[in-house]
Structures are given as C-alpha cells and as structure tokens.
PDB file of N, CA and C in Angstrom:
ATOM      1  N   UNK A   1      -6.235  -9.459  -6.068  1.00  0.00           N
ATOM      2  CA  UNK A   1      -6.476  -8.137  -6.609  1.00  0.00           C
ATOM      3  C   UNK A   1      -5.984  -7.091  -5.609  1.00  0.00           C
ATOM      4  N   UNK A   2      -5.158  -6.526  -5.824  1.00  0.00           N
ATOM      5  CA  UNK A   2      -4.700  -5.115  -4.835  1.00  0.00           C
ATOM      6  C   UNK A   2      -6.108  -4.227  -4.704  1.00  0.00           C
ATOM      7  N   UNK A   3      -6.604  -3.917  -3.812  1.00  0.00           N
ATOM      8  CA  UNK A   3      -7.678  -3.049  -3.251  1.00  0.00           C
ATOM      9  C   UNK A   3      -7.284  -2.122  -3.173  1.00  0.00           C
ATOM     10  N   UNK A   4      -7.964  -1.199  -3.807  1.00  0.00           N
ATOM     11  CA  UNK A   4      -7.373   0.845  -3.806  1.00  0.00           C
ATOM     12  C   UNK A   4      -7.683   1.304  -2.285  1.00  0.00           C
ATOM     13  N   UNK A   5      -8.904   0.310  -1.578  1.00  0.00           N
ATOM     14  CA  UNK A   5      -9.005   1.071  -0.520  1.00  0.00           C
ATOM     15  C   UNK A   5      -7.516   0.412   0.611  1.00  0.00           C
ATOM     16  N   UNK A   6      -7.061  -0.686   0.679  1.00  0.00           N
ATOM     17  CA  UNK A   6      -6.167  -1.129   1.206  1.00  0.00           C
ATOM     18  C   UNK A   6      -4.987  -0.212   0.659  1.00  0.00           C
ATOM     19  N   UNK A   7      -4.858   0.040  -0.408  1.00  0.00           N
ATOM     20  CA  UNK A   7      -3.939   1.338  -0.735  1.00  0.00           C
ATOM     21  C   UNK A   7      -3.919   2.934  -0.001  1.00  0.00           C
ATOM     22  N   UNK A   8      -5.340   2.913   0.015  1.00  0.00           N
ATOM     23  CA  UNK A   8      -5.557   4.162   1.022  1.00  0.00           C
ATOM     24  C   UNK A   8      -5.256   4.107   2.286  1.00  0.00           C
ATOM     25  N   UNK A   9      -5.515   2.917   2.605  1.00  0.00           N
ATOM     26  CA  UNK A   9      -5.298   2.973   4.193  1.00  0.00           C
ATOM     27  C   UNK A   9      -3.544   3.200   4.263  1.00  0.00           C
ATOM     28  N   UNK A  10      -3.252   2.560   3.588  1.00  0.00           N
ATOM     29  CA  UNK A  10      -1.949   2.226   3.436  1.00  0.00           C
ATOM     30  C   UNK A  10      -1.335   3.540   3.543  1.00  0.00           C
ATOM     31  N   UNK A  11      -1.569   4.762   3.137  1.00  0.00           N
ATOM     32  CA  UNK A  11      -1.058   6.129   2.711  1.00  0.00           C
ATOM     33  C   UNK A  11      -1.399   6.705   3.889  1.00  0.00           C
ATOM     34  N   UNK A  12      -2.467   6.789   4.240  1.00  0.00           N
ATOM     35  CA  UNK A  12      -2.857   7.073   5.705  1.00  0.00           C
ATOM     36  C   UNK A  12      -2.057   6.965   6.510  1.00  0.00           C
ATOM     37  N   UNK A  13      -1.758   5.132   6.897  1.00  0.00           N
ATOM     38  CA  UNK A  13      -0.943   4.945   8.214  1.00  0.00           C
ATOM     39  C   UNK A  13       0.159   6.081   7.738  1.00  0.00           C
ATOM     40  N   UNK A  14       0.677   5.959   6.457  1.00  0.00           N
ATOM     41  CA  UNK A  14       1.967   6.820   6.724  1.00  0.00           C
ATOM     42  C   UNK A  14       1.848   7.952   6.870  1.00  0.00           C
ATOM     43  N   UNK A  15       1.559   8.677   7.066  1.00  0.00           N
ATOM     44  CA  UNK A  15       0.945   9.828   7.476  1.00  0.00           C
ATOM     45  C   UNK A  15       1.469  10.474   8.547  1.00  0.00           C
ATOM     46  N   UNK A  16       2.623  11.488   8.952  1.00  0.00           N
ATOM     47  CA  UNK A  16       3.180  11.749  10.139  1.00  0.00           C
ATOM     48  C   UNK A  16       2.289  12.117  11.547  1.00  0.00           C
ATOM     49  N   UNK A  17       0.976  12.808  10.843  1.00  0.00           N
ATOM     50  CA  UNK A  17       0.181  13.158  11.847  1.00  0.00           C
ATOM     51  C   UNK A  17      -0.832  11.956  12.531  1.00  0.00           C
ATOM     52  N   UNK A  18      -0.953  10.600  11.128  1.00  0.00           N
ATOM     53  CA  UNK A  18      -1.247   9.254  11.705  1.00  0.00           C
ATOM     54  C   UNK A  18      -0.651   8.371  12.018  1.00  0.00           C
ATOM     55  N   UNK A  19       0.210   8.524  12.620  1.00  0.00           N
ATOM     56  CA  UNK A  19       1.456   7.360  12.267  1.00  0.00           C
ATOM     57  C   UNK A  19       0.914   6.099  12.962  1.00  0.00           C
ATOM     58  N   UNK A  20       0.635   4.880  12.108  1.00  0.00           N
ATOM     59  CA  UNK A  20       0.565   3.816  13.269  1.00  0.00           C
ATOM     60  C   UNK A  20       1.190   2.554  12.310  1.00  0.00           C
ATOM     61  N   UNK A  21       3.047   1.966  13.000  1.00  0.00           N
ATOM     62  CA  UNK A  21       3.557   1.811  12.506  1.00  0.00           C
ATOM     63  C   UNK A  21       3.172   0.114  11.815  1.00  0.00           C
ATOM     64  N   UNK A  22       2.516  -0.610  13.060  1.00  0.00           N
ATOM     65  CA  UNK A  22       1.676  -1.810  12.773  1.00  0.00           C
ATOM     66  C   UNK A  22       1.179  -1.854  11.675  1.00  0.00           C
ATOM     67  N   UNK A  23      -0.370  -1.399  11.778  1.00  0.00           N
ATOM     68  CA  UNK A  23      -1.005  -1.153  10.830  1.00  0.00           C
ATOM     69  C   UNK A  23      -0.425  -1.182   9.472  1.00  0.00           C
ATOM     70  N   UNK A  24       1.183   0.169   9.210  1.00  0.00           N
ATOM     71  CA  UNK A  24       1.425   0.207   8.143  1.00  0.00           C
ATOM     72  C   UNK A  24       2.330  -0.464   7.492  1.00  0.00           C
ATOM     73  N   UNK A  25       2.772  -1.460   7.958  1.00  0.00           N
ATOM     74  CA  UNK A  25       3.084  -2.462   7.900  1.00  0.00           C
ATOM     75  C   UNK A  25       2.543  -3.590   7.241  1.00  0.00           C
ATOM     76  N   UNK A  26       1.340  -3.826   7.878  1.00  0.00           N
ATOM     77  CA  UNK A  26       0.133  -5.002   7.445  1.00  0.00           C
ATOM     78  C   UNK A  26      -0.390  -4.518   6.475  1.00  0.00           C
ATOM     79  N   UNK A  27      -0.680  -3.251   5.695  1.00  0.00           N
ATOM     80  CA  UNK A  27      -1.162  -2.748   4.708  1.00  0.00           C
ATOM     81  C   UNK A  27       0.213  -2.649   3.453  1.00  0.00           C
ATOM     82  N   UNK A  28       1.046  -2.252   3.604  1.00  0.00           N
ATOM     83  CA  UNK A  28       2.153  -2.698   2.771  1.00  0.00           C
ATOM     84  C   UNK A  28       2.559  -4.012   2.434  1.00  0.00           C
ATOM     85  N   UNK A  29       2.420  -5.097   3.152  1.00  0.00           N
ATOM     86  CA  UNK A  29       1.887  -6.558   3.066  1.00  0.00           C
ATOM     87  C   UNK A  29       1.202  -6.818   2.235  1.00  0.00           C
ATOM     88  N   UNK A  30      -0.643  -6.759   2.420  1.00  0.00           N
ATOM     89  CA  UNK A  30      -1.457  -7.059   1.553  1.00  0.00           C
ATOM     90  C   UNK A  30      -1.362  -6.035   0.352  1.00  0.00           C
ATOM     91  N   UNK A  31      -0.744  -4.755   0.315  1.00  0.00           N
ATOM     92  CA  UNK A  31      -0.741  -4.278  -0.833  1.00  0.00           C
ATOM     93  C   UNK A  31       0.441  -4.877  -1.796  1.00  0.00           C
ATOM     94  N   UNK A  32       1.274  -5.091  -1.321  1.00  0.00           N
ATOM     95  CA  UNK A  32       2.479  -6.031  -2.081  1.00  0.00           C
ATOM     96  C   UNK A  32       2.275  -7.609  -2.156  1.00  0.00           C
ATOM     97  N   UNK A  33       1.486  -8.111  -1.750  1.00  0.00           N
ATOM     98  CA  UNK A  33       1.115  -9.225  -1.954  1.00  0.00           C
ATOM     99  C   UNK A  33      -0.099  -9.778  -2.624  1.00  0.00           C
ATOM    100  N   UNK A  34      -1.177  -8.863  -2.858  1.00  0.00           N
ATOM    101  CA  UNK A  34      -2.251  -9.668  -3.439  1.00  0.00           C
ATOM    102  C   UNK A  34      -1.816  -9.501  -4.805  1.00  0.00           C
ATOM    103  N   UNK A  35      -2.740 -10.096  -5.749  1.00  0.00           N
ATOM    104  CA  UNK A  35      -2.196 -10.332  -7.144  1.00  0.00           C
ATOM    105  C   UNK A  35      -3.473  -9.703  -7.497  1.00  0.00           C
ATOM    106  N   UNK A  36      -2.925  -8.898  -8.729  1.00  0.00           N
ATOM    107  CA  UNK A  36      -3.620  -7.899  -9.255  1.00  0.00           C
ATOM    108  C   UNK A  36      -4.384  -8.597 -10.589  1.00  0.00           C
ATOM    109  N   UNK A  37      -5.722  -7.925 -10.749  1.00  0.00           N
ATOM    110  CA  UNK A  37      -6.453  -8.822 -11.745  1.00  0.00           C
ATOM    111  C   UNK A  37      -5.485  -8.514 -13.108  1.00  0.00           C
ATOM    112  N   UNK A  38      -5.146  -7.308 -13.226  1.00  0.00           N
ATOM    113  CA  UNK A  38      -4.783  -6.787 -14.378  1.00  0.00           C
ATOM    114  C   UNK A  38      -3.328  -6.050 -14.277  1.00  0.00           C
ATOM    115  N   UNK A  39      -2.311  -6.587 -14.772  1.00  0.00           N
ATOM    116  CA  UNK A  39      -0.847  -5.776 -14.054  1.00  0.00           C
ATOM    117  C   UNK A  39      -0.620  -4.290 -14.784  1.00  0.00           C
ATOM    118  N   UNK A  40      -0.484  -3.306 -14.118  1.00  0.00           N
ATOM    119  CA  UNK A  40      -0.968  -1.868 -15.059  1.00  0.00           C
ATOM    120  C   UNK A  40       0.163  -1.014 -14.435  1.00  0.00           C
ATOM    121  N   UNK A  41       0.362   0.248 -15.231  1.00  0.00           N
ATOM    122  CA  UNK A  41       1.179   0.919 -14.888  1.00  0.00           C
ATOM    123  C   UNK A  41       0.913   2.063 -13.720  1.00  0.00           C
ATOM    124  N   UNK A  42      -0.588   1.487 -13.264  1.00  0.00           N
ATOM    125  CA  UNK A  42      -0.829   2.084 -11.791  1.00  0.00           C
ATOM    126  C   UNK A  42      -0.259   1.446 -11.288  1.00  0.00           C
ATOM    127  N   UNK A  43      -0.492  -0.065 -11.153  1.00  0.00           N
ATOM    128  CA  UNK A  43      -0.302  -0.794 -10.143  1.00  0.00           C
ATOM    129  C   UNK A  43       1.400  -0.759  -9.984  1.00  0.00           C
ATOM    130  N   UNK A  44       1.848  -0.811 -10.692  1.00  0.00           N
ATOM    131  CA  UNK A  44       3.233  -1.103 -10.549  1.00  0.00           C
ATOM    132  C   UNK A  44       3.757   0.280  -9.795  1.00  0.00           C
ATOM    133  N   UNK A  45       3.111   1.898 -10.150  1.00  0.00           N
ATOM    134  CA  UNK A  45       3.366   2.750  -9.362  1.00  0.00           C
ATOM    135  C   UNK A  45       2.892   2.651  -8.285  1.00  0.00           C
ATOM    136  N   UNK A  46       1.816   2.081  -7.891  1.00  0.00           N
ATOM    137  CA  UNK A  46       1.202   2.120  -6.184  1.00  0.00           C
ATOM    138  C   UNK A  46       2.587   1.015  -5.381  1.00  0.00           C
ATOM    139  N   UNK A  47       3.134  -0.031  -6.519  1.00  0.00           N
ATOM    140  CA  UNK A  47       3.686  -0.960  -5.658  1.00  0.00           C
ATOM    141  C   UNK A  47       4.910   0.163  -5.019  1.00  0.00           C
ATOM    142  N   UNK A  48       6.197   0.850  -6.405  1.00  0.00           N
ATOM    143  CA  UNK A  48       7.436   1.465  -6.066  1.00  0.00           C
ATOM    144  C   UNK A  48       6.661   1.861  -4.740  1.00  0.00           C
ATOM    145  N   UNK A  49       5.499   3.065  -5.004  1.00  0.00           N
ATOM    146  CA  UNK A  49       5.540   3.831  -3.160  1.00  0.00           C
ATOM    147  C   UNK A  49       5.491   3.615  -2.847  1.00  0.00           C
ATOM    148  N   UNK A  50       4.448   2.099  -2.436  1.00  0.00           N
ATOM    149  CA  UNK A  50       4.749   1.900  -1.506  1.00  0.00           C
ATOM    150  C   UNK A  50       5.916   0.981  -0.808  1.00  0.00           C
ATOM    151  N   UNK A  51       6.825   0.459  -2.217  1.00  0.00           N
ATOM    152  CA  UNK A  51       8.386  -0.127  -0.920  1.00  0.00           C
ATOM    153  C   UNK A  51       8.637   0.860  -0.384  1.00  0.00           C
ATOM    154  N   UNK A  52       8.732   2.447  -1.041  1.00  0.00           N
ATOM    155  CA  UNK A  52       9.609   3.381  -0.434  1.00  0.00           C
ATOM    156  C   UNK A  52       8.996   4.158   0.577  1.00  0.00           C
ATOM    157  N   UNK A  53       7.935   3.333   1.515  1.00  0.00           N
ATOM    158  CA  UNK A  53       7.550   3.906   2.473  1.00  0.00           C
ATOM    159  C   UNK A  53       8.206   3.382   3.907  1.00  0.00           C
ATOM    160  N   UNK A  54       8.299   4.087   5.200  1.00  0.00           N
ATOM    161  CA  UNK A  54       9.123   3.467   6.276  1.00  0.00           C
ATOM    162  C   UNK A  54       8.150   3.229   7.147  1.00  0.00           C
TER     163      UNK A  54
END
C-alpha cells in the first residue's frame, strides 16, 4: 500500500529549504515500490511526481 505519510515525507525531503538528498531517495523508493491496495488516479499522480523529482 503506498502510505500518504511516506508521500509526505517524500515532498518534504524535496524541499529546497530541506534538502536531504538520502532520505529522498529512500522515500521515492518505498513510494514507487509498495503496491497500492487500490490503483487510482491519485496514485498514479503521486507516482508521475514523484519520478519527476531530483
């Protein structure tokens, strides 16, 4: 199941004023990797942002 709060964190690390590049890394991981109970047209938008994050 993708976790909204693992999504949050996720938005966070990227964050110029938080930047911590580890972290956002490992959160783009488990957010692209867990399997979602229900495949939705959130989820599929939380996934695009987050590939297109650096």
């Amino acid at each position: 199941m993708v976790d909204s709060k693992m999504y949050f964190y996720e938005r966070i690390y990227a964050l110029s004023d938080y930047r911590h590049p580890d972290k956002l890394e490992e959160m783009k991981r488990i957010v692209l990797t867990k399997e979602p109970k229900v495949m939705s047209t959130a989820i599929r938008e939380m996934h695009e942002e987050v590939e297109k994050l650096e």
